[in-house]
Structure formats: structure tokens, C-alpha cells
C-alpha atoms as a PDB file:
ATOM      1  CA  UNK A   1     106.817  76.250 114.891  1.00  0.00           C
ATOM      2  CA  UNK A   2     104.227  73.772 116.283  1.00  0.00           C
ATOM      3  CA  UNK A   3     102.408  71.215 114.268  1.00  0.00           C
ATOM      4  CA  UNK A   4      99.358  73.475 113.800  1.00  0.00           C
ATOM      5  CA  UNK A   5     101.339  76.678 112.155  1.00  0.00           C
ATOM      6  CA  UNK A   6     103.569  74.366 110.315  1.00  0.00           C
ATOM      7  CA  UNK A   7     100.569  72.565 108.609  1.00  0.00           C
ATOM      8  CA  UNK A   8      98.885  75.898 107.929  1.00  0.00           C
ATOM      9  CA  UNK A   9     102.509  77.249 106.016  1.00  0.00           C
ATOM     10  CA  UNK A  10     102.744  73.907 103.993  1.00  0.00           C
ATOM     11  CA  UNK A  11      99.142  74.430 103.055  1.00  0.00           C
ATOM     12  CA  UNK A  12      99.983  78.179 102.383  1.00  0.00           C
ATOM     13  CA  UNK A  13     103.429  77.506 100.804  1.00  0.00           C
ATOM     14  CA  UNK A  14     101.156  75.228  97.741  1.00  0.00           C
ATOM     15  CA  UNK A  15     100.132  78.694  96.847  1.00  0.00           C
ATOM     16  CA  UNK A  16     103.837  79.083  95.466  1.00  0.00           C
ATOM     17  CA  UNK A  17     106.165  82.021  96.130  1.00  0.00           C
ATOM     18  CA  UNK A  18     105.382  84.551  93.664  1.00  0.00           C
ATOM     19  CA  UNK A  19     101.737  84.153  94.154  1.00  0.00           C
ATOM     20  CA  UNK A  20     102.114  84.309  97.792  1.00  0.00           C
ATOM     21  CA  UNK A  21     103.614  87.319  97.567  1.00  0.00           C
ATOM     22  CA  UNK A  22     101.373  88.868  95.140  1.00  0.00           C
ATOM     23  CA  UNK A  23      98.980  87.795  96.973  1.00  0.00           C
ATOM     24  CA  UNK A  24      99.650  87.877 101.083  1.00  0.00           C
ATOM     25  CA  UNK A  25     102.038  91.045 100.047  1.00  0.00           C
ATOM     26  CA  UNK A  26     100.674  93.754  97.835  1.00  0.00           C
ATOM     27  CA  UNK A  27      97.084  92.436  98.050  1.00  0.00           C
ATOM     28  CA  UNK A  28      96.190  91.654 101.781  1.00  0.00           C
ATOM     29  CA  UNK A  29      98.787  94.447 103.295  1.00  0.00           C
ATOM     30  CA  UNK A  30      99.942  97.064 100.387  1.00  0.00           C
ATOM     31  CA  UNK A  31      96.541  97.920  99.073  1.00  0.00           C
ATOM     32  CA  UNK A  32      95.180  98.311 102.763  1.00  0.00           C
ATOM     33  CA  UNK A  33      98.195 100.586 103.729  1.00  0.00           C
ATOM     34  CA  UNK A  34      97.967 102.432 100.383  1.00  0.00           C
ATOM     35  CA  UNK A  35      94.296 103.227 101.362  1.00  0.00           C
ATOM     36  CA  UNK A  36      94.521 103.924 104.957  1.00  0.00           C
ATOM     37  CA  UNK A  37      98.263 105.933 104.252  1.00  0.00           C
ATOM     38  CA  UNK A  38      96.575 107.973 101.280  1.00  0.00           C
ATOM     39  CA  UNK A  39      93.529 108.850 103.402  1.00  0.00           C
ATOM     40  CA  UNK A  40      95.623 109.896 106.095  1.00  0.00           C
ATOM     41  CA  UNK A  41      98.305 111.852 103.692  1.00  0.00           C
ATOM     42  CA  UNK A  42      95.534 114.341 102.023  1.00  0.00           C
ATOM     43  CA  UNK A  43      93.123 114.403 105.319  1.00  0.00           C
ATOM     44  CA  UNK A  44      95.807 115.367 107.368  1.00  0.00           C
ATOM     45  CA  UNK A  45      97.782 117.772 105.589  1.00  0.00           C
ATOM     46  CA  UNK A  46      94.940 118.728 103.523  1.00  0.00           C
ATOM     47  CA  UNK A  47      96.679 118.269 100.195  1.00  0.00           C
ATOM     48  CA  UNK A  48      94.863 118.866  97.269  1.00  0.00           C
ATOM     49  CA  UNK A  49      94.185 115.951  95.414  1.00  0.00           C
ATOM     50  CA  UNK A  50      96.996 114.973  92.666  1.00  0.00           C
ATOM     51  CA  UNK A  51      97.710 112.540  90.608  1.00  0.00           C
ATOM     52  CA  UNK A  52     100.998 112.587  90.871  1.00  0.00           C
ATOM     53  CA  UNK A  53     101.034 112.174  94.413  1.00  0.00           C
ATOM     54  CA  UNK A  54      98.653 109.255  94.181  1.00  0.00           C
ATOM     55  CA  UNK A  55     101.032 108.062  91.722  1.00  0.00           C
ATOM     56  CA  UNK A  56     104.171 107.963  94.203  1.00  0.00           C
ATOM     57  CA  UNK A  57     101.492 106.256  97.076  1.00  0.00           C
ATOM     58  CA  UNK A  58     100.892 103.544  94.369  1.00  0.00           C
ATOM     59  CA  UNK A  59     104.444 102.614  93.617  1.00  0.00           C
ATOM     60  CA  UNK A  60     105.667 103.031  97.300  1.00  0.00           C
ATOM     61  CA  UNK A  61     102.703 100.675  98.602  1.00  0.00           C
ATOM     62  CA  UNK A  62     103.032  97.791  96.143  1.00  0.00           C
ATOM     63  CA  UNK A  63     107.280  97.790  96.650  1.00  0.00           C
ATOM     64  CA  UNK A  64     106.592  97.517 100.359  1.00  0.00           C
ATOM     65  CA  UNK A  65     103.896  95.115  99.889  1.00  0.00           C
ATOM     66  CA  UNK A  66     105.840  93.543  97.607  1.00  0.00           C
ATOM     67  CA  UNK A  67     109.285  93.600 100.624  1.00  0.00           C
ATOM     68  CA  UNK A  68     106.085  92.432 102.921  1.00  0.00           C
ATOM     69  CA  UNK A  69     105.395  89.400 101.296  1.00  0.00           C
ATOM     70  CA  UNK A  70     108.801  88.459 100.540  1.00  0.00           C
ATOM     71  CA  UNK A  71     109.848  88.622 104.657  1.00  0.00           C
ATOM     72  CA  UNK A  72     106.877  86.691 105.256  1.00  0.00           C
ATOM     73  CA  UNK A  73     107.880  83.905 103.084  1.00  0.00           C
ATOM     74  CA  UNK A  74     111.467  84.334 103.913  1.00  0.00           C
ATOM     75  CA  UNK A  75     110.733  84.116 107.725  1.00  0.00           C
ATOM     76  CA  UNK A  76     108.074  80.898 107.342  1.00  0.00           C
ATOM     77  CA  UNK A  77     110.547  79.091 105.361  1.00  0.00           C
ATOM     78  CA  UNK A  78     113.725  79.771 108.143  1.00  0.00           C
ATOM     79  CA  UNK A  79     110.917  78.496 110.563  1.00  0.00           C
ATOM     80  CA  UNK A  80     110.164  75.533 108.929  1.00  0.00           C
ATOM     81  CA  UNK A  81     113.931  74.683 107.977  1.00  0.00           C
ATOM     82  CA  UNK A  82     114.903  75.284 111.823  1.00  0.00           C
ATOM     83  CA  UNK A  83     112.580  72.273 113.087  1.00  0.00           C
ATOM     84  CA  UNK A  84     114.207  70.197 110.471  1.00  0.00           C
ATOM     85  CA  UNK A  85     112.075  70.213 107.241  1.00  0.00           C
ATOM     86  CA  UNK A  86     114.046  69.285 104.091  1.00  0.00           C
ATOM     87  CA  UNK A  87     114.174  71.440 101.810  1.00  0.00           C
ATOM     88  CA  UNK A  88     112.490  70.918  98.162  1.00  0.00           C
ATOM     89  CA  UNK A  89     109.720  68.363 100.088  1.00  0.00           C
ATOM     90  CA  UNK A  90     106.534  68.628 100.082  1.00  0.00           C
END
């Protein structure tokens, strides 16, 4: 991690984890994949629209977003711990 990534995550880690999550996660990357991966779903195998079906895209896309997030944050923080950051500081 270079000075320049690891000054962006300390700026993005303020945010705090849940909200990063929420937010990086389901927001930025689960709602886009729930839209693109819906669109796809009923365009391609011209499903009639259900909302049931729209149901299960809903809960699979904000669990992944959701697992998204969390790996995110998971990975920045092994980053930052591997050049030597303490842990708890700010």
C-alpha cells in the first residue's frame, strides 16, 4: 500500500465499518448488480415478471453486497496492518 491508497483508506475507514459497508457494499455494488442481474434474468429468459422472483434478486443482492463490503474492508485493513499500522490508531 503506498502513501497515496493508504491516505485515501484512513480517510475512507472515518466512515466506520458498518457504514462502509452499507454504504461501499449494498449501495455502490449490490443495488447496481441487482439492476443489471434482474434486467438480464427476465430479458434473457423472458420470465414473466414476479414478485417473488424480484423478491429472491433483492435478498441475494444486498447479502452479496453486504459479503462485498465486508472483503473490502477486511482486505484494506490486512493492507494497512501489513505496512505496519497499529491497530486502534487513527
Amino acid at each position: 500500500m503506498d502513501s497515496a491508497a493508504k491516505a485515501k483508506w484512513l480517510k475512507t475507514r472515518e466512515l466506520g465499518y458498518l457504514r462502509f459497508v452499507l454504504q461501499y457494499g449494498v449501495v455502490y455494488w449490490g443495488v447496481p448488480m441487482f439492476l443489471f442481474m434482474t434486467f438480464i434474468v427476465f430479458r434473457l429468459f423472458e420470465n414473466r415478471f414476479s414478485f417473488g422472483l424480484l423478491s429472491i434478486h433483492v435478498q441475494i443482492w444486498v447479502v452479496a453486497g453486504a459479503a462485498f463490503g465486508i472483503s473490502n474492508w477486511s482486505h484494506s485493513e490486512k493492507k494497512l496492518m501489513n505496512i505496519g499500522y497499529p491497530e486502534g490508531e487513527t
